[in-house]
Protein backbone atom coordinates (compact mmCIF):
# COMPACT_ATOMS: atom_id res chain seq x y z
CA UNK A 1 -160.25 -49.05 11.00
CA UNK A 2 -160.12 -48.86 14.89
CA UNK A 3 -157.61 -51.25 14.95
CA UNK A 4 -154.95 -49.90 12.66
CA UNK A 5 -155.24 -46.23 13.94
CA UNK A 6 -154.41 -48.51 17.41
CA UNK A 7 -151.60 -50.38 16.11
CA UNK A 8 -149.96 -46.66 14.63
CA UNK A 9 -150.60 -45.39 17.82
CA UNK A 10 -148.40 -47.80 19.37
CA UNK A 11 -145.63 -47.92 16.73
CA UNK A 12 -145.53 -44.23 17.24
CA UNK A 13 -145.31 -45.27 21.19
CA UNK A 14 -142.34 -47.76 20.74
CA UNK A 15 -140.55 -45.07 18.34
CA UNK A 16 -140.90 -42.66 21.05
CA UNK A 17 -139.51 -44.70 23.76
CA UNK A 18 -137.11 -45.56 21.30
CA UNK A 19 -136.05 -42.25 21.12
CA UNK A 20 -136.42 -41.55 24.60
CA UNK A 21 -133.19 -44.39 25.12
CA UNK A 22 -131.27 -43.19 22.63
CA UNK A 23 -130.88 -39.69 24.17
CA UNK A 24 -130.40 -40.81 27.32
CA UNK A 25 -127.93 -43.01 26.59
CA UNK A 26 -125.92 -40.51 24.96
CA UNK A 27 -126.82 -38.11 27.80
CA UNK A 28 -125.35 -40.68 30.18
CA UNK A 29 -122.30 -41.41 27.92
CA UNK A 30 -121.50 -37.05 27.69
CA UNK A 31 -121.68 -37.07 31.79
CA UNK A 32 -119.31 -40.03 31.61
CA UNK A 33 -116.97 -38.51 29.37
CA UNK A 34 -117.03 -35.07 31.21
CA UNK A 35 -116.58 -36.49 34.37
CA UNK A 36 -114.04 -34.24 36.50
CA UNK A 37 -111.22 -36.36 38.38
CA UNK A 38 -110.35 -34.42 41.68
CA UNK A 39 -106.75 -35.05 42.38
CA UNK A 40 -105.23 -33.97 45.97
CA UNK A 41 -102.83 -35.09 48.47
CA UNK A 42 -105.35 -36.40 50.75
CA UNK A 43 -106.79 -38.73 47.79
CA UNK A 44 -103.61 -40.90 46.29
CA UNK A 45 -104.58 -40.52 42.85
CA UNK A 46 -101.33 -39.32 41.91
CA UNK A 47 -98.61 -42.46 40.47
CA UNK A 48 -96.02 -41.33 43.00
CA UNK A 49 -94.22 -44.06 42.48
CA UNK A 50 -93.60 -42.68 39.25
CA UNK A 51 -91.22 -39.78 40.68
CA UNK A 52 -87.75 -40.25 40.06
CA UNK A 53 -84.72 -39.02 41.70
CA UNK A 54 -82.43 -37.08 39.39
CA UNK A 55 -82.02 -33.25 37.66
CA UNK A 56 -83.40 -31.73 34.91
CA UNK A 57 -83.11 -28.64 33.14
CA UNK A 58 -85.21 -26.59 31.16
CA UNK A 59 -84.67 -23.31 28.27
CA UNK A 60 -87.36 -20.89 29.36
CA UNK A 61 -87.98 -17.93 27.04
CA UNK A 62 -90.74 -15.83 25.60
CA UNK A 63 -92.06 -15.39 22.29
CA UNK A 64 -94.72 -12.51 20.98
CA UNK A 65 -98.10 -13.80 19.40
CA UNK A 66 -96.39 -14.00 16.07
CA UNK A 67 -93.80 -16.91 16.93
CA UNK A 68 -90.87 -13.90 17.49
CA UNK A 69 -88.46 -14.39 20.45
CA UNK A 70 -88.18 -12.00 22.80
CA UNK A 71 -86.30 -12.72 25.55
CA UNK A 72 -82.65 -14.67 26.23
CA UNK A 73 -83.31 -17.66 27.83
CA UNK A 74 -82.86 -18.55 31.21
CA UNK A 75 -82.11 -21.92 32.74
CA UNK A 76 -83.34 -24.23 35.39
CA UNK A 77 -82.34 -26.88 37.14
CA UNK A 78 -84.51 -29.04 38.87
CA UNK A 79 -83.55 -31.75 41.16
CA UNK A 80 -85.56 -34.23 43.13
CA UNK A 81 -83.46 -36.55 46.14
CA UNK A 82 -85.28 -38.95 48.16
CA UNK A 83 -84.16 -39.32 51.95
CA UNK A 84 -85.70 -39.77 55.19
CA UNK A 85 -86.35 -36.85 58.12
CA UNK A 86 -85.48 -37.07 62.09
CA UNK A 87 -88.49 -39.53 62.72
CA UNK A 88 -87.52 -41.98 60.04
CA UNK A 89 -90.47 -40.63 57.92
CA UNK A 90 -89.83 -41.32 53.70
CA UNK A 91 -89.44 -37.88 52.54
CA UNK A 92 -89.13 -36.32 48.70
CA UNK A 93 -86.52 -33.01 48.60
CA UNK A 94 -86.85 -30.56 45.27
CA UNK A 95 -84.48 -28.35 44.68
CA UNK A 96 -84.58 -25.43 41.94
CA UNK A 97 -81.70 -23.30 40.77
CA UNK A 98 -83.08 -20.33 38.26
CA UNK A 99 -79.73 -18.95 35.92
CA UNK A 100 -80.33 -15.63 34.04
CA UNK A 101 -77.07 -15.25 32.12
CA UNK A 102 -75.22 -17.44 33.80
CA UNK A 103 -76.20 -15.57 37.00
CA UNK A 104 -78.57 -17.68 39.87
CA UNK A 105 -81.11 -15.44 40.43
CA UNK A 106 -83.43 -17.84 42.72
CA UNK A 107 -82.57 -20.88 44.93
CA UNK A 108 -85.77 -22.91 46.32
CA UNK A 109 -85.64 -26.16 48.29
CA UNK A 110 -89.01 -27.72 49.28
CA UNK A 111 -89.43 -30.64 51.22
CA UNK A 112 -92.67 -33.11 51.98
CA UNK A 113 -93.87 -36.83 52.48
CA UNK A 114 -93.10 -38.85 49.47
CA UNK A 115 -96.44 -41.49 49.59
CA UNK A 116 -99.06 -38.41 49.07
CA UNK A 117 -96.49 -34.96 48.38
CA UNK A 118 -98.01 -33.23 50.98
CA UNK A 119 -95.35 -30.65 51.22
CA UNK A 120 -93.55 -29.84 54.74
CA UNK A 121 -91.09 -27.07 53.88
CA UNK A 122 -90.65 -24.26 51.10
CA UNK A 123 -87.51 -22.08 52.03
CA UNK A 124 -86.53 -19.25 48.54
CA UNK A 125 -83.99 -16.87 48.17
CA UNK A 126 -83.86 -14.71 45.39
CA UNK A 127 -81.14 -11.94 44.13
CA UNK A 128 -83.95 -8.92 44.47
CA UNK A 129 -86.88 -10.27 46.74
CA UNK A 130 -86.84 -11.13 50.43
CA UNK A 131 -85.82 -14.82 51.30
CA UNK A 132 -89.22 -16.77 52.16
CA UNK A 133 -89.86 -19.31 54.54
CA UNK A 134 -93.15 -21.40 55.19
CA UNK A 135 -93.61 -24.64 57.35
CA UNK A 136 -96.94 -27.05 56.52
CA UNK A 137 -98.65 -28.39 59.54
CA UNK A 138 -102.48 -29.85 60.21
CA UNK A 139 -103.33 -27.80 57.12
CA UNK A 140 -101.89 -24.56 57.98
CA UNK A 141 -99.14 -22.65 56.73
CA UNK A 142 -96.86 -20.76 58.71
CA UNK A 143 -93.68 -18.80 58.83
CA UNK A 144 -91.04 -20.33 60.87
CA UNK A 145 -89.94 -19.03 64.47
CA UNK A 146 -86.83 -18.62 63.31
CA UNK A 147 -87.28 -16.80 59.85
CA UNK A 148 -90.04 -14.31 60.86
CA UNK A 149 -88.26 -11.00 60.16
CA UNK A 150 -91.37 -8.59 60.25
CA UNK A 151 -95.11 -8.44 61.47
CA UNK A 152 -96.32 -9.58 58.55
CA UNK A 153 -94.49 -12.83 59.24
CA UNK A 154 -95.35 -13.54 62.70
CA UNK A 155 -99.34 -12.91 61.80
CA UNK A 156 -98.67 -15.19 58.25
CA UNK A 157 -101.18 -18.27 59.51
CA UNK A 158 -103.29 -19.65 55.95
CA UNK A 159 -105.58 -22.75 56.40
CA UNK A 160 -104.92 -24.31 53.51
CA UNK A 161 -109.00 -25.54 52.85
CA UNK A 162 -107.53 -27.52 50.12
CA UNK A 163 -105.28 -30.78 51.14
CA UNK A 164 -103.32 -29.31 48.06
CA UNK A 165 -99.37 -30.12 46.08
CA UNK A 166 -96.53 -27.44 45.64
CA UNK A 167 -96.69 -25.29 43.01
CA UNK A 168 -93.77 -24.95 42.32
CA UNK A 169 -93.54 -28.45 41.46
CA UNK A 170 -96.02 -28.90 39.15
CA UNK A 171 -93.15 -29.87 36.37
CA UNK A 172 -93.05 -33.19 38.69
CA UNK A 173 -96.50 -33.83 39.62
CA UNK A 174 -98.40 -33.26 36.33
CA UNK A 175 -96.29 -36.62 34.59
CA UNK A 176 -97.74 -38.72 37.75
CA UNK A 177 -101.61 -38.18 36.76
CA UNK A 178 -103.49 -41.18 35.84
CA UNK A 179 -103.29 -40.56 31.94
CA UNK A 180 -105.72 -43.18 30.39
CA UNK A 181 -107.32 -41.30 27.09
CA UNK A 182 -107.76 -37.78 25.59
CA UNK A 183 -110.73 -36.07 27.08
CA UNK A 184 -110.22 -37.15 30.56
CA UNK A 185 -110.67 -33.90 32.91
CA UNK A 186 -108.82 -33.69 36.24
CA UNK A 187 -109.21 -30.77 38.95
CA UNK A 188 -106.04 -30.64 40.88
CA UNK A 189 -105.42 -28.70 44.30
CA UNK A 190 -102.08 -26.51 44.14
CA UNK A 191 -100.89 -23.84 46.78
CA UNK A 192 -98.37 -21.06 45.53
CA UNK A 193 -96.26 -20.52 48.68
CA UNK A 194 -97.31 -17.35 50.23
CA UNK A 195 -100.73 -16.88 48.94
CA UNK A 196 -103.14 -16.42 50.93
CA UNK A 197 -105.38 -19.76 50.31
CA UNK A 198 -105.01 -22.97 47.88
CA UNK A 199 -107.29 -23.69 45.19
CA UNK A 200 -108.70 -26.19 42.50
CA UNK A 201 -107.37 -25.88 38.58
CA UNK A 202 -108.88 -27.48 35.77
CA UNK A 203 -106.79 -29.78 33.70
CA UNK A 204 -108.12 -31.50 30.21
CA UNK A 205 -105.98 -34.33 28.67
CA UNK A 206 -106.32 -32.85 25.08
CA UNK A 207 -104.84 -35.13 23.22
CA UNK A 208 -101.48 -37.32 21.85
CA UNK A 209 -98.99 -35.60 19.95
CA UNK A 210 -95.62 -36.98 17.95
CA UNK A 211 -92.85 -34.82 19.07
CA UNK A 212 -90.07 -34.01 17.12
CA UNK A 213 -87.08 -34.08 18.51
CA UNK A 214 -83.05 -32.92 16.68
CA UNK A 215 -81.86 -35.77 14.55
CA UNK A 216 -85.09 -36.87 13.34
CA UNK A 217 -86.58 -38.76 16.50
CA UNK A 218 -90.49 -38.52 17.58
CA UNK A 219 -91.91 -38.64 21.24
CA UNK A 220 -95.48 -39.97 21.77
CA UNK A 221 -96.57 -37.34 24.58
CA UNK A 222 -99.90 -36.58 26.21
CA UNK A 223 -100.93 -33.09 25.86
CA UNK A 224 -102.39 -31.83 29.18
CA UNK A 225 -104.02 -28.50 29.24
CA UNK A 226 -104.50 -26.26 32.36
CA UNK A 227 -106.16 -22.96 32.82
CA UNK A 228 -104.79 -20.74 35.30
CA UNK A 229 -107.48 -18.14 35.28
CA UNK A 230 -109.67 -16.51 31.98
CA UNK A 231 -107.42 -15.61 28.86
CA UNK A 232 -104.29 -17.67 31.19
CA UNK A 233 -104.04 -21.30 30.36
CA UNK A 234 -101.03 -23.30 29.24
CA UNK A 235 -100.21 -26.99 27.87
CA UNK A 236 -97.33 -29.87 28.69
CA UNK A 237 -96.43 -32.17 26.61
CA UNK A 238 -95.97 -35.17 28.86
CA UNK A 239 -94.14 -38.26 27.31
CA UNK A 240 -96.31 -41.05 27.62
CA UNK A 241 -93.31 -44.04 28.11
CA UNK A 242 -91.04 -41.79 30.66
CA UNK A 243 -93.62 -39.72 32.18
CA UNK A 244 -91.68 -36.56 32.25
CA UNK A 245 -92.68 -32.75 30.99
CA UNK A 246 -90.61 -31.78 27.98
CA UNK A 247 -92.16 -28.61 26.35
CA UNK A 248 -94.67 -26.41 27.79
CA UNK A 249 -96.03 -23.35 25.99
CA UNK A 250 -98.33 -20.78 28.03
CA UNK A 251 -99.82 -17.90 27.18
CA UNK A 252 -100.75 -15.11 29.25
CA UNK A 253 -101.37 -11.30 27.76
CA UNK A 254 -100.46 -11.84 24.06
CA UNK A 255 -97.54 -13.49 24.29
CA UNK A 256 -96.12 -17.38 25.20
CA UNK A 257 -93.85 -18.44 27.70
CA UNK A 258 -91.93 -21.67 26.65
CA UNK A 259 -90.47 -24.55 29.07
CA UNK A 260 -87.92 -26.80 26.80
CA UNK A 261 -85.91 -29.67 28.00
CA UNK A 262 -82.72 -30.10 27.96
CA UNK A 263 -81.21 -33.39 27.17
């Protein structure tokens, strides 16, 4: 009798252990899956030899929360040129033209190393605003010498903390992430020029999507989602064979902002 309440006490041992495997293997397998890429200029994790020289232009409108449009849309025009600088150093330029009814309302040329993006230059001038002007440097962001037109200008000095990309330019950096299968989670370091610090944002490869396109064509794209802040997030579709943003949708206070583009 001793011995076969001994030999269920050990089957009951070996089921436990048993058990004990199993959830850590699927504990293991969750931290896997949930594991965060960080993604800055300091890190190369970015395809950059992805980035192509060329324009493109996007439709950018706004719809309410029940699909109706409510705004014209405006255009942009987005070009990236490759060249070199005084020291013979490979440099990208991006250039951005923003039309509202056939008016350009914003001009912004930004320039910075083309091996990691790490930007150099952001110059903007808009039809209502102030022109802007910041210079990169060791981390720091300035105001140029020559464009500082008030105080505010002169004491404009921001360590960036965060070895972080343009922006501006996240159209162009998002299709260079290392895209490998739905569920991967990246946290990418952006700086909006004239901000007062960089930061971290969460991206989540959500999933592939067959996009339809006039005349009957699909696009396989990977759907990347980023939240901006709570109740602000938006999603790209990124096509998986040119790497290149054609629709965005975001949605911020009860309504969606679209990016479409143009072929």
């Amino acid at each position: 009798m001793a011995a076969i309440d001994l030999r269920i006490v050990l089957r009951k041992n070996n089921k436990m252990k048993f058990l004990v495997l199993v959830v850590f293997g699927l504990f293991i397998q969750v931290n896997i899956n949930a594991q965060v890429d960080t993604i800055n200029t300091g890190n190369h994790k970015l395809n950059v030899s992805a980035l192509k020289e060329g324009k493109s232009s996007y439709a950018v409108y706004f719809e309410d929360s029940l699909g109706n449009r409510i705004s014209s849309a405006d255009i942009w025009d987005r070009t990236i040129h490759f060249t070199t600088n005084a020291e013979g150093m490979a440099i990208y330029q991006f250039e951005w033209n923003w039309f509202k009814k056939d008016t350009m309302i914003a001009h912004i040329v930004a320039t910075g190393d083309r091996t990691s993006l790490t930007p150099f230059t952001h110059k903007a001038e808009y039809v209502r605003r102030p022109p802007l002007s910041f210079a990169f440097a060791n981390g720091v962001v300035t105001v140029p010498a020559g464009d500082r037109r008030t105080t505010a200008d002169s004491a404009f000095n921001v360590p960036l903390g965060n070895p972080a990309f343009e922006f501006p330019m996240d159209l162009e950096i998002f299709p260079l992430l290392p895209f490998k299968k739905p569920g991967q989670q990246f946290a990418i370091a952006f700086y909006e020029p004239g901000t007062k610090k960089s930061d971290y944002y969460k991206l989540t490869v959500t999933g592939k999507d067959k996009l339809s396109l006039p005349g009957g064509s699909k696009l396989t794209c990977w759907l990347l989602r980023i939240d901006y802040a709570p109740g602000s997030y938006a999603t790209f579709w990124i096509t998986d064979q040119t790497r290149e943003v054609v629709k965005m949708q975001e949605y911020y206070k009860g309504r969606y902002r679209y990016k479409v583009k143009l072929y």
